[in-house]
PDB file of N, CA and C in Angstrom:
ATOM      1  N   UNK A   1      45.294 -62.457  -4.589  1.00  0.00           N
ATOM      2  CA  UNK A   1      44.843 -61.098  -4.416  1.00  0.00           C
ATOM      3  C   UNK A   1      43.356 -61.147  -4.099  1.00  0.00           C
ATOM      4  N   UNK A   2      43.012 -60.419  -2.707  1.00  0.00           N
ATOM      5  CA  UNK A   2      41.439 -60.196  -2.933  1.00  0.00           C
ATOM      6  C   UNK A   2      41.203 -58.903  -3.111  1.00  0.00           C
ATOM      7  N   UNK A   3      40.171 -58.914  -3.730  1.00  0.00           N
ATOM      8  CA  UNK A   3      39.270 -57.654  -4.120  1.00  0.00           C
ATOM      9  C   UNK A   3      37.582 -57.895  -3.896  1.00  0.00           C
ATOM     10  N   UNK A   4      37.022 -56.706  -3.537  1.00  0.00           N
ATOM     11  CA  UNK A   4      35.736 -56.645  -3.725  1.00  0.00           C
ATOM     12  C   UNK A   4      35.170 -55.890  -5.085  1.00  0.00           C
ATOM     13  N   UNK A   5      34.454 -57.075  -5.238  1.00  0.00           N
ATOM     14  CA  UNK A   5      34.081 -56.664  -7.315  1.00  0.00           C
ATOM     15  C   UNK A   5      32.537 -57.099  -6.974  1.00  0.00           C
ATOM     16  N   UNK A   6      31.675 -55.997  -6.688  1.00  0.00           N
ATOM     17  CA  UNK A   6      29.962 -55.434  -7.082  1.00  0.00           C
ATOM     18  C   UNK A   6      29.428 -55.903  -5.501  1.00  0.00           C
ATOM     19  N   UNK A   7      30.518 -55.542  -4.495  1.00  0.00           N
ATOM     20  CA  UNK A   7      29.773 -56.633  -3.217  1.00  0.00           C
ATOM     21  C   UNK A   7      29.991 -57.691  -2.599  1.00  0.00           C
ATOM     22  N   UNK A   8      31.568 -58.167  -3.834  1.00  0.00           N
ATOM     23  CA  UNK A   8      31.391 -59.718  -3.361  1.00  0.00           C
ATOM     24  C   UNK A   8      32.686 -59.777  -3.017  1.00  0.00           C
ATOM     25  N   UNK A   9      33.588 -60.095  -2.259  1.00  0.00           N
ATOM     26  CA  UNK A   9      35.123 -60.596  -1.789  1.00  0.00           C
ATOM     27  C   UNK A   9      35.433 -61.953  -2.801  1.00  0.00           C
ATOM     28  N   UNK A  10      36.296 -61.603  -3.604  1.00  0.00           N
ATOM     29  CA  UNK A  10      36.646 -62.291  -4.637  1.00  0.00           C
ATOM     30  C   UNK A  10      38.484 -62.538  -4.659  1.00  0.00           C
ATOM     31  N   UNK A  11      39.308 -63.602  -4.899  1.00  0.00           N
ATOM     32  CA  UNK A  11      40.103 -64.233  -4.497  1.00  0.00           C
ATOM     33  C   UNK A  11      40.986 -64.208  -6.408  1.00  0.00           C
ATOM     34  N   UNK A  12      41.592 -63.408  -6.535  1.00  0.00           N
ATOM     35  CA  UNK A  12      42.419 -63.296  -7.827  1.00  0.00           C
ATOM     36  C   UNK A  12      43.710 -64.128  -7.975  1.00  0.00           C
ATOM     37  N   UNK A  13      43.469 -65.277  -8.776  1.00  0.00           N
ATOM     38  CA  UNK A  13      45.103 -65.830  -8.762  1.00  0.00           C
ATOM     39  C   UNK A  13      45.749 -65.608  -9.720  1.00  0.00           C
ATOM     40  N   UNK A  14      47.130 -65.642 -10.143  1.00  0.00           N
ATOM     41  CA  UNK A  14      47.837 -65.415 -10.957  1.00  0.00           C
ATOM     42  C   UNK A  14      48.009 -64.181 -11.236  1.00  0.00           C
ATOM     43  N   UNK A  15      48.248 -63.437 -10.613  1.00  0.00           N
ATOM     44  CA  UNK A  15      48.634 -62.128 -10.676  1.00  0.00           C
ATOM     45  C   UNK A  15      49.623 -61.188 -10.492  1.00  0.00           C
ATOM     46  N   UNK A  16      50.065 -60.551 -10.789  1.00  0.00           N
ATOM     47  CA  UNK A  16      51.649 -59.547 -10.320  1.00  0.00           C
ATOM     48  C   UNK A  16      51.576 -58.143  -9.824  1.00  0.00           C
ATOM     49  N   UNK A  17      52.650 -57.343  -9.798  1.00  0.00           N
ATOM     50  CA  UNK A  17      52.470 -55.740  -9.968  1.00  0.00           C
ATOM     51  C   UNK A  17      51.479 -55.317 -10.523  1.00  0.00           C
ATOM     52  N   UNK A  18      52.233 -56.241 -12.310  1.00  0.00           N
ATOM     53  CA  UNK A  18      51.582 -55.234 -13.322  1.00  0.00           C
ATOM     54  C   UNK A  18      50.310 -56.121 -13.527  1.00  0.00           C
ATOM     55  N   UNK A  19      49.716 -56.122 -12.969  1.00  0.00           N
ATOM     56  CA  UNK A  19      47.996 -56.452 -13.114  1.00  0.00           C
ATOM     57  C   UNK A  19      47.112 -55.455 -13.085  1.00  0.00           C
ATOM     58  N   UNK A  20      47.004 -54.943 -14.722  1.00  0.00           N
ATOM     59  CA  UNK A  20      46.286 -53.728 -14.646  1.00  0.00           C
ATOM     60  C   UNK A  20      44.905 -53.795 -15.150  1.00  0.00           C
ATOM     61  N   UNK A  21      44.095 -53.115 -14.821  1.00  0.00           N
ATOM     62  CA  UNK A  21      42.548 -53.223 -15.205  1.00  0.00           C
ATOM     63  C   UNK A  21      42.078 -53.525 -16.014  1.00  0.00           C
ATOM     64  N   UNK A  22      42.336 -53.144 -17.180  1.00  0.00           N
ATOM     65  CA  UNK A  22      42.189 -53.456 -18.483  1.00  0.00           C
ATOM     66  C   UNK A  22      42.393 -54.890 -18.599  1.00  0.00           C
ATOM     67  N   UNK A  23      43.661 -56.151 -18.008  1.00  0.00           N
ATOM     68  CA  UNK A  23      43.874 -57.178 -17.356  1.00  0.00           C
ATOM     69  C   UNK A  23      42.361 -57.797 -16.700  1.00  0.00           C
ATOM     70  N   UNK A  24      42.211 -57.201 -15.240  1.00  0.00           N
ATOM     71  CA  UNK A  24      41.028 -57.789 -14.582  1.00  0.00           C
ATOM     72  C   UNK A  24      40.051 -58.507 -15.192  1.00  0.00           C
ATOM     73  N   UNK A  25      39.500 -56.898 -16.328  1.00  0.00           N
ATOM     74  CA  UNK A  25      38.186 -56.650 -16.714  1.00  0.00           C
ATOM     75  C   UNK A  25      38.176 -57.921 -17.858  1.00  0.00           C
ATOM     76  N   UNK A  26      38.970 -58.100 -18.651  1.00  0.00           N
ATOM     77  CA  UNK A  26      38.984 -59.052 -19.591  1.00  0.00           C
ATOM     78  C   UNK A  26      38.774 -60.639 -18.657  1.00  0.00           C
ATOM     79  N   UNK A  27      39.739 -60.932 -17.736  1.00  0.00           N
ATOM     80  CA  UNK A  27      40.270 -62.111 -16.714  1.00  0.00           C
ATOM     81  C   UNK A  27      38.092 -62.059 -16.340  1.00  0.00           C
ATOM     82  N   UNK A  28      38.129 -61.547 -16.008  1.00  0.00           N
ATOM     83  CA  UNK A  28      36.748 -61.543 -15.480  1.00  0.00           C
ATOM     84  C   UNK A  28      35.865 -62.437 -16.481  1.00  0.00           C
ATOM     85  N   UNK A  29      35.991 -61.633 -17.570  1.00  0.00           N
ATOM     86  CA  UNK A  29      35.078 -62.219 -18.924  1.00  0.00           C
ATOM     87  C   UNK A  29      33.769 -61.270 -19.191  1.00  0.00           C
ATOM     88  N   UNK A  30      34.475 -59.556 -18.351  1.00  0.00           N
ATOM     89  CA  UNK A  30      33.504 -58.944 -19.492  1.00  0.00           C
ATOM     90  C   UNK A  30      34.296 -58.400 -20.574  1.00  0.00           C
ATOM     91  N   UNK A  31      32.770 -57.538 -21.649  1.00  0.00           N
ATOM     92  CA  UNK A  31      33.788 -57.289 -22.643  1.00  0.00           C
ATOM     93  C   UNK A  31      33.684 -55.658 -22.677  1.00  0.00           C
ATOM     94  N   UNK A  32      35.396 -55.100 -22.314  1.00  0.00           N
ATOM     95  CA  UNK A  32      35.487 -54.124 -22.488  1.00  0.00           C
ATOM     96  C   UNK A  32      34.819 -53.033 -23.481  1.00  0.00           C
ATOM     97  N   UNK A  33      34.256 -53.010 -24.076  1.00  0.00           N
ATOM     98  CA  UNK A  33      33.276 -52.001 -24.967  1.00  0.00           C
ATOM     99  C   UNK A  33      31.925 -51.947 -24.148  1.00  0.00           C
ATOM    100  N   UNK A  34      31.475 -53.110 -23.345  1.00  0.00           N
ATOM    101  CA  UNK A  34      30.443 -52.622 -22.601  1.00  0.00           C
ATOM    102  C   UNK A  34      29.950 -52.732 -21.436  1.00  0.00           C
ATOM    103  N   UNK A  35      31.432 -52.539 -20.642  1.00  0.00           N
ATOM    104  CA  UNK A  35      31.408 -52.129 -19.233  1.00  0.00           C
ATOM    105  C   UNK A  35      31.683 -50.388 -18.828  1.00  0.00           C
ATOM    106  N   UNK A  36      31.112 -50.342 -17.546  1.00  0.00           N
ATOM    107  CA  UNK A  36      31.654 -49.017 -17.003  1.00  0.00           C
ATOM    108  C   UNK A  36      32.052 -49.474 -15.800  1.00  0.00           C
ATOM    109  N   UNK A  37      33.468 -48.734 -15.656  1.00  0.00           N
ATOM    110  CA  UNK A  37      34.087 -49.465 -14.451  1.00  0.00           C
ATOM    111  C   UNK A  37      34.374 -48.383 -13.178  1.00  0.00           C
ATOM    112  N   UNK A  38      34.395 -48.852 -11.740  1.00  0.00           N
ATOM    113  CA  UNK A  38      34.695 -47.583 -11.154  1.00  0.00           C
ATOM    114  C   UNK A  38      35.192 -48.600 -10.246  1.00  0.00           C
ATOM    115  N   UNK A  39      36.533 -48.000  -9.576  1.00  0.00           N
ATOM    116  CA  UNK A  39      37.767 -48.174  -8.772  1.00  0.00           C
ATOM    117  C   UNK A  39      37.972 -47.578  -7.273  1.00  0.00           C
ATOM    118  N   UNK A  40      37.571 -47.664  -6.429  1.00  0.00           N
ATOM    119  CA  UNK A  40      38.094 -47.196  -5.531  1.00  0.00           C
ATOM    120  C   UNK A  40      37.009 -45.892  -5.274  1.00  0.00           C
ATOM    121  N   UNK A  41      36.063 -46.092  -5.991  1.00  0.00           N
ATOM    122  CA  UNK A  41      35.123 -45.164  -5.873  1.00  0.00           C
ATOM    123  C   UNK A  41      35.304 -44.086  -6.774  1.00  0.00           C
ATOM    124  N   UNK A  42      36.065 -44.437  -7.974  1.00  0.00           N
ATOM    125  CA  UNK A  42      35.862 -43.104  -8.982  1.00  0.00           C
ATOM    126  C   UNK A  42      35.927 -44.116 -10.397  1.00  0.00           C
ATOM    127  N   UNK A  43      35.206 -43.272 -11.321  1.00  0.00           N
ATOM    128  CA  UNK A  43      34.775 -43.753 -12.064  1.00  0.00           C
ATOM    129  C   UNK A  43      36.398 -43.800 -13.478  1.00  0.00           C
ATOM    130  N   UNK A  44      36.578 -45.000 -13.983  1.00  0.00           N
ATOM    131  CA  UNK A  44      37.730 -44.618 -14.615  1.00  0.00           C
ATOM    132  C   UNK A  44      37.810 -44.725 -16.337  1.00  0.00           C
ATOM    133  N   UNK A  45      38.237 -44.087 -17.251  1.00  0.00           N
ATOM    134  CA  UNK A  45      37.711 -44.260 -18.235  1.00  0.00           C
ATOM    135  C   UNK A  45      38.730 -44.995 -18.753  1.00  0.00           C
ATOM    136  N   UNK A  46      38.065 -45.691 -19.771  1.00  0.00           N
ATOM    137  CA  UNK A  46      38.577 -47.137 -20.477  1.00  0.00           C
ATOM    138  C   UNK A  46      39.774 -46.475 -20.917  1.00  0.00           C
ATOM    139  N   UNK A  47      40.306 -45.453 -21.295  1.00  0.00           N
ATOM    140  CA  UNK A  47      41.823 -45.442 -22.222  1.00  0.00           C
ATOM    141  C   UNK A  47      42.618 -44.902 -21.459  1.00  0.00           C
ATOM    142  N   UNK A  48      42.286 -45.018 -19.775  1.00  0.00           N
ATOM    143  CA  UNK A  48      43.478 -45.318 -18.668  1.00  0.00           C
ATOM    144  C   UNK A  48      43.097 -46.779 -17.799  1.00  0.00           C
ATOM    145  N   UNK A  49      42.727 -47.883 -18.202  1.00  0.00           N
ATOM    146  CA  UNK A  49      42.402 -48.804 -18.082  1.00  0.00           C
ATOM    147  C   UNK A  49      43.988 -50.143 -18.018  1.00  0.00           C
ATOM    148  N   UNK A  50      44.655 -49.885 -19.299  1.00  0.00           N
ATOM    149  CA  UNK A  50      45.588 -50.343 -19.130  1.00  0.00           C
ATOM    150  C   UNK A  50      47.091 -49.380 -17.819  1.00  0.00           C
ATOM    151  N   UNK A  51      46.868 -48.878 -17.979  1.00  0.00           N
ATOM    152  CA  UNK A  51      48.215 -47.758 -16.998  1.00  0.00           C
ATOM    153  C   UNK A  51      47.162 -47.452 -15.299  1.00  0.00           C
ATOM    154  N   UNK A  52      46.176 -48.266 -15.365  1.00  0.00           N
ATOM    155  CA  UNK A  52      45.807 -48.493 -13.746  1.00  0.00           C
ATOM    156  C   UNK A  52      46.384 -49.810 -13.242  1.00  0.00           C
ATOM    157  N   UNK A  53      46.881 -49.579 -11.850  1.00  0.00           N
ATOM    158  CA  UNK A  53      47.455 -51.040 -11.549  1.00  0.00           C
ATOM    159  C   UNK A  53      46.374 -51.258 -10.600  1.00  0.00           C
ATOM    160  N   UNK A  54      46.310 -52.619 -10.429  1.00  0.00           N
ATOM    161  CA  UNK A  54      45.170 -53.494  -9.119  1.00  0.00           C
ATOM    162  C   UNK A  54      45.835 -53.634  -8.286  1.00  0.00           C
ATOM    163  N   UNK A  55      45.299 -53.221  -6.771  1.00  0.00           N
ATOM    164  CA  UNK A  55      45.809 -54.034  -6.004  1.00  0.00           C
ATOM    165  C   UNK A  55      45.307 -54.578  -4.773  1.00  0.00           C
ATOM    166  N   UNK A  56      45.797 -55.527  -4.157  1.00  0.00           N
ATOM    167  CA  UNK A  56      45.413 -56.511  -3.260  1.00  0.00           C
ATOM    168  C   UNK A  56      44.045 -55.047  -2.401  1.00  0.00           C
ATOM    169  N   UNK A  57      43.072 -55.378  -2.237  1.00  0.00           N
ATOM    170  CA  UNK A  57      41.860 -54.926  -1.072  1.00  0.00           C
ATOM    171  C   UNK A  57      40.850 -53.634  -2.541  1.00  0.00           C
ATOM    172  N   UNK A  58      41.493 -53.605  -3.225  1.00  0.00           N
ATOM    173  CA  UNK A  58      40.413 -52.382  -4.251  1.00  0.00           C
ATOM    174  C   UNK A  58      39.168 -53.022  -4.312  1.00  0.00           C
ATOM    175  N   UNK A  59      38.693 -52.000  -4.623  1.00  0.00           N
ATOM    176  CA  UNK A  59      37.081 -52.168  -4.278  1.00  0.00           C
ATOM    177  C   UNK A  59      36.747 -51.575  -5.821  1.00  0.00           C
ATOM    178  N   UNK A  60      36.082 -52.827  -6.664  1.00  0.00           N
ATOM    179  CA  UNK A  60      35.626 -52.237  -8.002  1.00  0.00           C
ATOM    180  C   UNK A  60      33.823 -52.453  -8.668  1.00  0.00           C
ATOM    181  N   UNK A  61      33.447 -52.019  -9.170  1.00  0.00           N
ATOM    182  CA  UNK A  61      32.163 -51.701  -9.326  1.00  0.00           C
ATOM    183  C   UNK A  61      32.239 -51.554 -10.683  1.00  0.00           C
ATOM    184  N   UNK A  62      31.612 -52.865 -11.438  1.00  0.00           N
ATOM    185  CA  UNK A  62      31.258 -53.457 -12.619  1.00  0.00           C
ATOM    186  C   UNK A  62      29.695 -53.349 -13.169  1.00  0.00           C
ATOM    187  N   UNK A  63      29.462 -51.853 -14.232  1.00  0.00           N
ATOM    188  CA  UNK A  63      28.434 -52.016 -14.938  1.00  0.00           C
ATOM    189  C   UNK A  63      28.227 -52.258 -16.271  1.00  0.00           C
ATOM    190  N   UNK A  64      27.397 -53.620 -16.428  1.00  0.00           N
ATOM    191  CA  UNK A  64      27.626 -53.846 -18.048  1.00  0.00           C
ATOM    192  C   UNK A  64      26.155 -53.208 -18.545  1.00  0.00           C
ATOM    193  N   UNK A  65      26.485 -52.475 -19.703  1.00  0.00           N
ATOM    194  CA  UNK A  65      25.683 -51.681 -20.021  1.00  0.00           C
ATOM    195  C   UNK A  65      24.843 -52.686 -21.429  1.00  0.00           C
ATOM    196  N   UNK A  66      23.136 -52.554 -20.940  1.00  0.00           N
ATOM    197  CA  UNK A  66      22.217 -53.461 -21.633  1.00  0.00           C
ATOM    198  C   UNK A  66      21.705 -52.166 -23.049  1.00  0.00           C
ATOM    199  N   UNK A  67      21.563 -52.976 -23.718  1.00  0.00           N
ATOM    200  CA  UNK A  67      20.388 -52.421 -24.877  1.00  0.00           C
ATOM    201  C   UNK A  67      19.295 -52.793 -24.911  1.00  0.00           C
ATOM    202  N   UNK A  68      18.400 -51.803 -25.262  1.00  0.00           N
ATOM    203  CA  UNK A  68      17.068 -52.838 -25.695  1.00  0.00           C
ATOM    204  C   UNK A  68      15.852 -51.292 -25.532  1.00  0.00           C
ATOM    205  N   UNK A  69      14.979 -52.049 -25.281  1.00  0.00           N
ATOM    206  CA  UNK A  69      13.801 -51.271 -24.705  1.00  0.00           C
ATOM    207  C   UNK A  69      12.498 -51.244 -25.873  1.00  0.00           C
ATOM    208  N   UNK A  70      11.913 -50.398 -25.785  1.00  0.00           N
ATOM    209  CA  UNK A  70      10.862 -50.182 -27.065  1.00  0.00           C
ATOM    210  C   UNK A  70      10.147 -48.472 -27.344  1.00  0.00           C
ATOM    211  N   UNK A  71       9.881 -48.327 -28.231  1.00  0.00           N
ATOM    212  CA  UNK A  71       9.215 -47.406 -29.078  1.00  0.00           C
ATOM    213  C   UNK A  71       7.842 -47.319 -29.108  1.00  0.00           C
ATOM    214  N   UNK A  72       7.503 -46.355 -28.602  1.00  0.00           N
ATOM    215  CA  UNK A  72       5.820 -46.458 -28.680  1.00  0.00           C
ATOM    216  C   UNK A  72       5.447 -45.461 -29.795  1.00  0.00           C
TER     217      UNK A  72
END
């Protein structure tokens, strides 16, 4: 399966139908609590993550969300 994930044409093996996002996002090696994910150009929220299916040409857009900063 290819997909474009942040820009890049990326080559998915082992995959089926049911290869659903929630799937990807883990396969990838981020960690679901601190990504925001968007599909096809819409933004999708994590607790329809599993009941989205992937498929061969989607176009997904991976933000892992940082902490930090400072207090003045």
């Amino acid at each position: 399966m290819k997909l474009k994930i942040n820009g890049e044409i990326k080559t998915i093996d082992h995959f089926d139908e049911q290869f659903s996002l929630e799937d990807l996002i883990k396969h990838l090696g981020y960690q679901p609590q601190l990504v925001v994910v968007e599909l096809n150009g819409t933004i999708v929220n994590p607790q329809g993550w599993l009941n989205k299916k992937i498929k061969n040409g989607d176009c997904l857009e991976v933000v892992t969300i940082v902490g930090g900063g400072s207090y003045s």
